[in-house]
PDB file of N, CA and C in Angstrom:
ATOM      1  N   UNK A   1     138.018 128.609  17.094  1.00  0.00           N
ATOM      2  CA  UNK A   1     138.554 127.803  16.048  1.00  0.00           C
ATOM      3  C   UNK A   1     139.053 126.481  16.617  1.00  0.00           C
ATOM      4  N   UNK A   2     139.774 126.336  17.479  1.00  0.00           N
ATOM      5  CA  UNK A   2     140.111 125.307  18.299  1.00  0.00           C
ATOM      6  C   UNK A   2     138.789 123.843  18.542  1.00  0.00           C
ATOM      7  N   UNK A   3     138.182 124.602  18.628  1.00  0.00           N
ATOM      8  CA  UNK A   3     136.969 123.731  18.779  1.00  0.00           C
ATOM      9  C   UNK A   3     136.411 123.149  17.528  1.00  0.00           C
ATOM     10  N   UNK A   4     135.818 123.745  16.839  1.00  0.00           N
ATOM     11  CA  UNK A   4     136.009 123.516  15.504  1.00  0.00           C
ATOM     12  C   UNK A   4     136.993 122.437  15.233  1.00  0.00           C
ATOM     13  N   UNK A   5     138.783 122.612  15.167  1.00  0.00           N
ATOM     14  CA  UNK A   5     139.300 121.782  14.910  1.00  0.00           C
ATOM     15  C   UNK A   5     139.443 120.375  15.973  1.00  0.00           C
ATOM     16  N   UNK A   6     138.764 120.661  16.760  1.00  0.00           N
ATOM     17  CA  UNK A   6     139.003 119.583  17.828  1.00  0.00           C
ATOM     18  C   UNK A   6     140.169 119.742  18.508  1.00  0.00           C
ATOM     19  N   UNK A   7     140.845 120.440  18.599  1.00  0.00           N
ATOM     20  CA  UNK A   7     142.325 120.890  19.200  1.00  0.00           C
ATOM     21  C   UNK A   7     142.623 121.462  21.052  1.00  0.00           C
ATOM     22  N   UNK A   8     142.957 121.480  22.148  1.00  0.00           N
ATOM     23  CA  UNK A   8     143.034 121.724  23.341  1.00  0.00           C
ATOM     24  C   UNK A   8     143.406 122.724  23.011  1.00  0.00           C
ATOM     25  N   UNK A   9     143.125 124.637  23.145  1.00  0.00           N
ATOM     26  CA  UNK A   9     143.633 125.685  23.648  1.00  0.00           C
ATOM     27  C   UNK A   9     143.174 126.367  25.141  1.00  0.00           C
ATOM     28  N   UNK A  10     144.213 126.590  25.698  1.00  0.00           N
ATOM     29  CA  UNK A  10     144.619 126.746  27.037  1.00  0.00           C
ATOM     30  C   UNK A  10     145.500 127.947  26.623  1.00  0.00           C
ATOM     31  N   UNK A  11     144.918 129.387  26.934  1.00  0.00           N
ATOM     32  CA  UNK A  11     146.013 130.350  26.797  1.00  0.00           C
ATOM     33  C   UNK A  11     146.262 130.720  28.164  1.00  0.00           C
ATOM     34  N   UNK A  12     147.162 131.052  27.875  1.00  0.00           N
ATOM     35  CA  UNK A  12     147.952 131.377  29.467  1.00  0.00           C
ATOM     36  C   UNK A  12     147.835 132.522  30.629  1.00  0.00           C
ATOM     37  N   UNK A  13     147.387 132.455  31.694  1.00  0.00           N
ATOM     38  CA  UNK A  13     146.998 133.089  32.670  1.00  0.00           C
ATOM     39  C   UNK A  13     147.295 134.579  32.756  1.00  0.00           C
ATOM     40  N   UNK A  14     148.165 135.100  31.870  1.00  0.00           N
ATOM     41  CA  UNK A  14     148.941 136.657  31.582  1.00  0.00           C
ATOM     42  C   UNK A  14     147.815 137.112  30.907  1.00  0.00           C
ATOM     43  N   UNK A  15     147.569 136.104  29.497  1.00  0.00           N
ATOM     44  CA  UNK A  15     146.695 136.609  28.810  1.00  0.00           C
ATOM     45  C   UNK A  15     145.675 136.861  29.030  1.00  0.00           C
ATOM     46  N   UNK A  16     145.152 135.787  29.798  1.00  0.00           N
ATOM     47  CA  UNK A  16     143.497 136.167  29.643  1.00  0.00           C
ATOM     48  C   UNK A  16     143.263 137.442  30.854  1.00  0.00           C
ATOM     49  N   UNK A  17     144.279 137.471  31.797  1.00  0.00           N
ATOM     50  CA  UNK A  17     144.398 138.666  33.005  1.00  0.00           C
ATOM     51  C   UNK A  17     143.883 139.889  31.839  1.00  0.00           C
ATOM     52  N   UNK A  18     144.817 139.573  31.126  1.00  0.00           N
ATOM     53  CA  UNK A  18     145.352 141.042  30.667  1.00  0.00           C
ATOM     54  C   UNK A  18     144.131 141.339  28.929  1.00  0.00           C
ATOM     55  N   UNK A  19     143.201 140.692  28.828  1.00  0.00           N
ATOM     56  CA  UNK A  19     142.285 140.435  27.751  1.00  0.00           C
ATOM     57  C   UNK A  19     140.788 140.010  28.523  1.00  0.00           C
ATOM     58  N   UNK A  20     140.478 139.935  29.735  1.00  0.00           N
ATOM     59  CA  UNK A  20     139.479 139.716  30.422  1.00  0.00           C
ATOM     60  C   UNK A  20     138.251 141.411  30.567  1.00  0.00           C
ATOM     61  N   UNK A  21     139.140 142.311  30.951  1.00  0.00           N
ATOM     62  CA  UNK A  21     138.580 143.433  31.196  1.00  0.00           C
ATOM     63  C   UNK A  21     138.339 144.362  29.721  1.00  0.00           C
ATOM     64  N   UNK A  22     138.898 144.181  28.603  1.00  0.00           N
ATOM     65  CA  UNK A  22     138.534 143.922  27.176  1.00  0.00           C
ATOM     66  C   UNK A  22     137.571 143.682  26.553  1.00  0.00           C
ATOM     67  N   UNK A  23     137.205 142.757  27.076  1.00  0.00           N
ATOM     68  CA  UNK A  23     136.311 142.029  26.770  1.00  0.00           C
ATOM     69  C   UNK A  23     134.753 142.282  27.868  1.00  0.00           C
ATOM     70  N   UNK A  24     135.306 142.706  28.686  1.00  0.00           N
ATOM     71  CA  UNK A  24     134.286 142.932  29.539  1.00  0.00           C
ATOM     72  C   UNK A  24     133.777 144.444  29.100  1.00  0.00           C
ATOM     73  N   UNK A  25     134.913 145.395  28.574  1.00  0.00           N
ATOM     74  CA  UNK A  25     134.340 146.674  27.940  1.00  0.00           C
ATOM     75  C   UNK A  25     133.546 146.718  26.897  1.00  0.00           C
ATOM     76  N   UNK A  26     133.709 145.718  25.588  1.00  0.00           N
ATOM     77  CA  UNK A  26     132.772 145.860  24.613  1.00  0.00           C
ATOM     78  C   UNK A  26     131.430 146.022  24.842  1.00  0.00           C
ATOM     79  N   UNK A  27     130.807 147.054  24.096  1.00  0.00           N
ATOM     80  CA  UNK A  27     129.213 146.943  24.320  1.00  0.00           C
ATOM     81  C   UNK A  27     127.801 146.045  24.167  1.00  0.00           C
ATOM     82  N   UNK A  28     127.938 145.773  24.856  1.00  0.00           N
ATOM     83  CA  UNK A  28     126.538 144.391  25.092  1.00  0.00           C
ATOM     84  C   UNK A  28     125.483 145.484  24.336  1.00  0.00           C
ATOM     85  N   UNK A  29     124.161 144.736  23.748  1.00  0.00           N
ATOM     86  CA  UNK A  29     123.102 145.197  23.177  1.00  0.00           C
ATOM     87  C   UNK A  29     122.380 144.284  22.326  1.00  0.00           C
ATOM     88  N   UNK A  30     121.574 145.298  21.632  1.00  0.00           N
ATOM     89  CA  UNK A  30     121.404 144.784  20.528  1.00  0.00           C
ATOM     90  C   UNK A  30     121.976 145.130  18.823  1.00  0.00           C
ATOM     91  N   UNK A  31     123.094 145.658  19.122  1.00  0.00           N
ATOM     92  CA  UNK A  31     123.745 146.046  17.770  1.00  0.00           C
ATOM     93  C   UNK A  31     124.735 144.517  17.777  1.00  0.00           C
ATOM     94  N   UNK A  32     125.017 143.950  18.447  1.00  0.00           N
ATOM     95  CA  UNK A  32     125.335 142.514  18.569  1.00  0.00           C
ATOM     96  C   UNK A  32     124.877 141.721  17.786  1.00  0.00           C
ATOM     97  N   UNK A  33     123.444 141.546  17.731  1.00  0.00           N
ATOM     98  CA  UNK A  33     122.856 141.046  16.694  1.00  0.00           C
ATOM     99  C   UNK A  33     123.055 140.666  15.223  1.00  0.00           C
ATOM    100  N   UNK A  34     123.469 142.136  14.635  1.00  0.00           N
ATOM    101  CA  UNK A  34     123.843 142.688  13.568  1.00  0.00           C
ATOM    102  C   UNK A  34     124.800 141.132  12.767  1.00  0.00           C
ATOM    103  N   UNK A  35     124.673 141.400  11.741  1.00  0.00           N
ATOM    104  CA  UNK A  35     124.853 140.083  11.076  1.00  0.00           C
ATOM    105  C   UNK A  35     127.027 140.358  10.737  1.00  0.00           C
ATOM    106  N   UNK A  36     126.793 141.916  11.203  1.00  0.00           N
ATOM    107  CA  UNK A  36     128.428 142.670  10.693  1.00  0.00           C
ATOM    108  C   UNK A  36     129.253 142.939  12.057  1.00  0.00           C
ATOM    109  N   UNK A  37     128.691 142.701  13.362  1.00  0.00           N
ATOM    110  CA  UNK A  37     129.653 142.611  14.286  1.00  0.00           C
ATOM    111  C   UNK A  37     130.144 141.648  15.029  1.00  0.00           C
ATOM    112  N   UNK A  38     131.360 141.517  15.186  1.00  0.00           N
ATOM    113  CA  UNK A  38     132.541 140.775  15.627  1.00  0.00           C
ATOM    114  C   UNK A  38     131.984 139.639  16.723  1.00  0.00           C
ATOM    115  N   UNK A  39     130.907 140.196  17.562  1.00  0.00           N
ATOM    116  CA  UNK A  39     130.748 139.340  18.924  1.00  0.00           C
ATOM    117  C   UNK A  39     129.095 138.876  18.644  1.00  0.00           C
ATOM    118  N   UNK A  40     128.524 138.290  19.722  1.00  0.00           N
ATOM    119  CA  UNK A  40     127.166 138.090  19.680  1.00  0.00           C
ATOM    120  C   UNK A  40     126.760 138.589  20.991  1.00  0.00           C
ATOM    121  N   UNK A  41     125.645 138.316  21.210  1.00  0.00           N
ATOM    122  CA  UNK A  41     125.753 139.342  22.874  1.00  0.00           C
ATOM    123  C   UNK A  41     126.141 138.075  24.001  1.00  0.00           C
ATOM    124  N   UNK A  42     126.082 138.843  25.105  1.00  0.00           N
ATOM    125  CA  UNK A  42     126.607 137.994  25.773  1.00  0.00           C
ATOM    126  C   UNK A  42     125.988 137.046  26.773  1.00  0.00           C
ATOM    127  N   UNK A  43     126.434 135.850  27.015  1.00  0.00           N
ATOM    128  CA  UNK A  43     125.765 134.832  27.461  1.00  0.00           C
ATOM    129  C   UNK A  43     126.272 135.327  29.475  1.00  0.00           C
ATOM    130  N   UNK A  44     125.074 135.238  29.184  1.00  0.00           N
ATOM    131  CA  UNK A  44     124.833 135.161  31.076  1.00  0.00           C
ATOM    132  C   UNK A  44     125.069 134.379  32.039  1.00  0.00           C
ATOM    133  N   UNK A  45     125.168 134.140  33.299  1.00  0.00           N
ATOM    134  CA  UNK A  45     125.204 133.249  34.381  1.00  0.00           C
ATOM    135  C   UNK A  45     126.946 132.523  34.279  1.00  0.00           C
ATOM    136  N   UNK A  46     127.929 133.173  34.133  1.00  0.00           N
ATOM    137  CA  UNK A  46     129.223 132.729  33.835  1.00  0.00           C
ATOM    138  C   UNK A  46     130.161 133.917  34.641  1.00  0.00           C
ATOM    139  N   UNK A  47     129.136 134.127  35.915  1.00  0.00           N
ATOM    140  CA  UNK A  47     130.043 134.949  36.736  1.00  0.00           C
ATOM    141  C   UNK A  47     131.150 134.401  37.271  1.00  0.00           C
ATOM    142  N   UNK A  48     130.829 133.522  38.453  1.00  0.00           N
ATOM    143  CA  UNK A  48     131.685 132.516  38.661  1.00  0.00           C
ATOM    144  C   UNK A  48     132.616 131.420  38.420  1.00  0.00           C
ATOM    145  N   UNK A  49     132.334 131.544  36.800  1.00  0.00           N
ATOM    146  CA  UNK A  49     133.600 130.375  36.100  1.00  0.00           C
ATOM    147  C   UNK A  49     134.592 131.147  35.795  1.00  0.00           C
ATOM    148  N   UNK A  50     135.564 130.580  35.173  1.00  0.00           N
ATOM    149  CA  UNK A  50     136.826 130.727  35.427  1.00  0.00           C
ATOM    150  C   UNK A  50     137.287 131.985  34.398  1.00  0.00           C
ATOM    151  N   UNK A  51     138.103 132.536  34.520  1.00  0.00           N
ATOM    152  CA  UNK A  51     138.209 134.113  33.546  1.00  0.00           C
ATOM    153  C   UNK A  51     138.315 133.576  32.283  1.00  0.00           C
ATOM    154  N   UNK A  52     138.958 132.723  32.085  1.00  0.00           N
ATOM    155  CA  UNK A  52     138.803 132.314  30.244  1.00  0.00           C
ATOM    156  C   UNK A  52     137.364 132.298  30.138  1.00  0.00           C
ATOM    157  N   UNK A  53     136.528 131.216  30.777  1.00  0.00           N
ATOM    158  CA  UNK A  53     135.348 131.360  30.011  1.00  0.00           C
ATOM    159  C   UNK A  53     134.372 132.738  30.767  1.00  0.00           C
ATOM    160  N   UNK A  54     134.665 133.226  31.219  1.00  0.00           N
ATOM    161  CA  UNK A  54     133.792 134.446  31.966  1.00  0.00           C
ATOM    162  C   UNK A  54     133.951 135.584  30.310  1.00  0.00           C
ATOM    163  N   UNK A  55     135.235 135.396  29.952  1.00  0.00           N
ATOM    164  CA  UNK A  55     136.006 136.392  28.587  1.00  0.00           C
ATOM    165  C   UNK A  55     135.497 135.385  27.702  1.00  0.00           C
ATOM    166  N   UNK A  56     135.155 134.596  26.802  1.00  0.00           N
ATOM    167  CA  UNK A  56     134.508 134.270  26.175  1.00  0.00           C
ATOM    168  C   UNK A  56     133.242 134.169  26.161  1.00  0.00           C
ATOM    169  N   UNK A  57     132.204 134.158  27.228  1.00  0.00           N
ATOM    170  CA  UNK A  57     130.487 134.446  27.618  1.00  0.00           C
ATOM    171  C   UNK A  57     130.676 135.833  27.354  1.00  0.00           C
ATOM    172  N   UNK A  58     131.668 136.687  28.073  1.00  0.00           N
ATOM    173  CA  UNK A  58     131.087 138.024  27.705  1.00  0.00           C
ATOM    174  C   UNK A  58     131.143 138.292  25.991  1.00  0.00           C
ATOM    175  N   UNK A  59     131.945 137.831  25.158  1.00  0.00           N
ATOM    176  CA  UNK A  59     131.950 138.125  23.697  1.00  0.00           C
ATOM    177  C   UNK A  59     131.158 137.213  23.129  1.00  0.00           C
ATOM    178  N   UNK A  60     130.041 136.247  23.832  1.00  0.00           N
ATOM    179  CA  UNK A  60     128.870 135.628  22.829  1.00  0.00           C
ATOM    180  C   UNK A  60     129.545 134.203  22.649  1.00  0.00           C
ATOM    181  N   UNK A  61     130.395 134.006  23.308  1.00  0.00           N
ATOM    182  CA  UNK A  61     131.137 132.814  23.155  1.00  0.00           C
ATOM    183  C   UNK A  61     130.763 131.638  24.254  1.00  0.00           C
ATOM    184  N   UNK A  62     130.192 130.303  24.069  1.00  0.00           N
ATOM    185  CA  UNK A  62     129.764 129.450  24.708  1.00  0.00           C
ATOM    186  C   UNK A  62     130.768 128.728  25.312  1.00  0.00           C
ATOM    187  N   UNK A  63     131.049 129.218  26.359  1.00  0.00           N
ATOM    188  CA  UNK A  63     132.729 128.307  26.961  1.00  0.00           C
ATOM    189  C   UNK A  63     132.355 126.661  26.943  1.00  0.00           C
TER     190      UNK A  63
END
């Protein structure tokens, strides 16, 4: 949403610790697809960036 609004979010290093491995549990597939679930699958090659966007690639999210 942030993006969308054009707005800087930066959540804080507790959080994403503690919301990284979360996110890394949801199930990748193809039920992702599905026009009714929450995430999209997940975008690849975002091993090495930084845990916010490593936790947003894994939920289909384009850091």
């Amino acid at each position: 949403m942030a993006v969308s609004l054009n707005v800087p979010f930066h959540p804080g290093d507790a959080l994403v610790a503690a919301a990284l491995p979360i996110a890394l549990a949801v199930p990748d597939g193809d039920q992702r697809l599905s026009p009714t679930f929450p995430f999209r699958p997940a975008i690849p090659g975002f091993t090495d960036a930084s845990p916010f966007d490593r936790l947003l690639a894994a939920l289909g999210r384009n850091p």
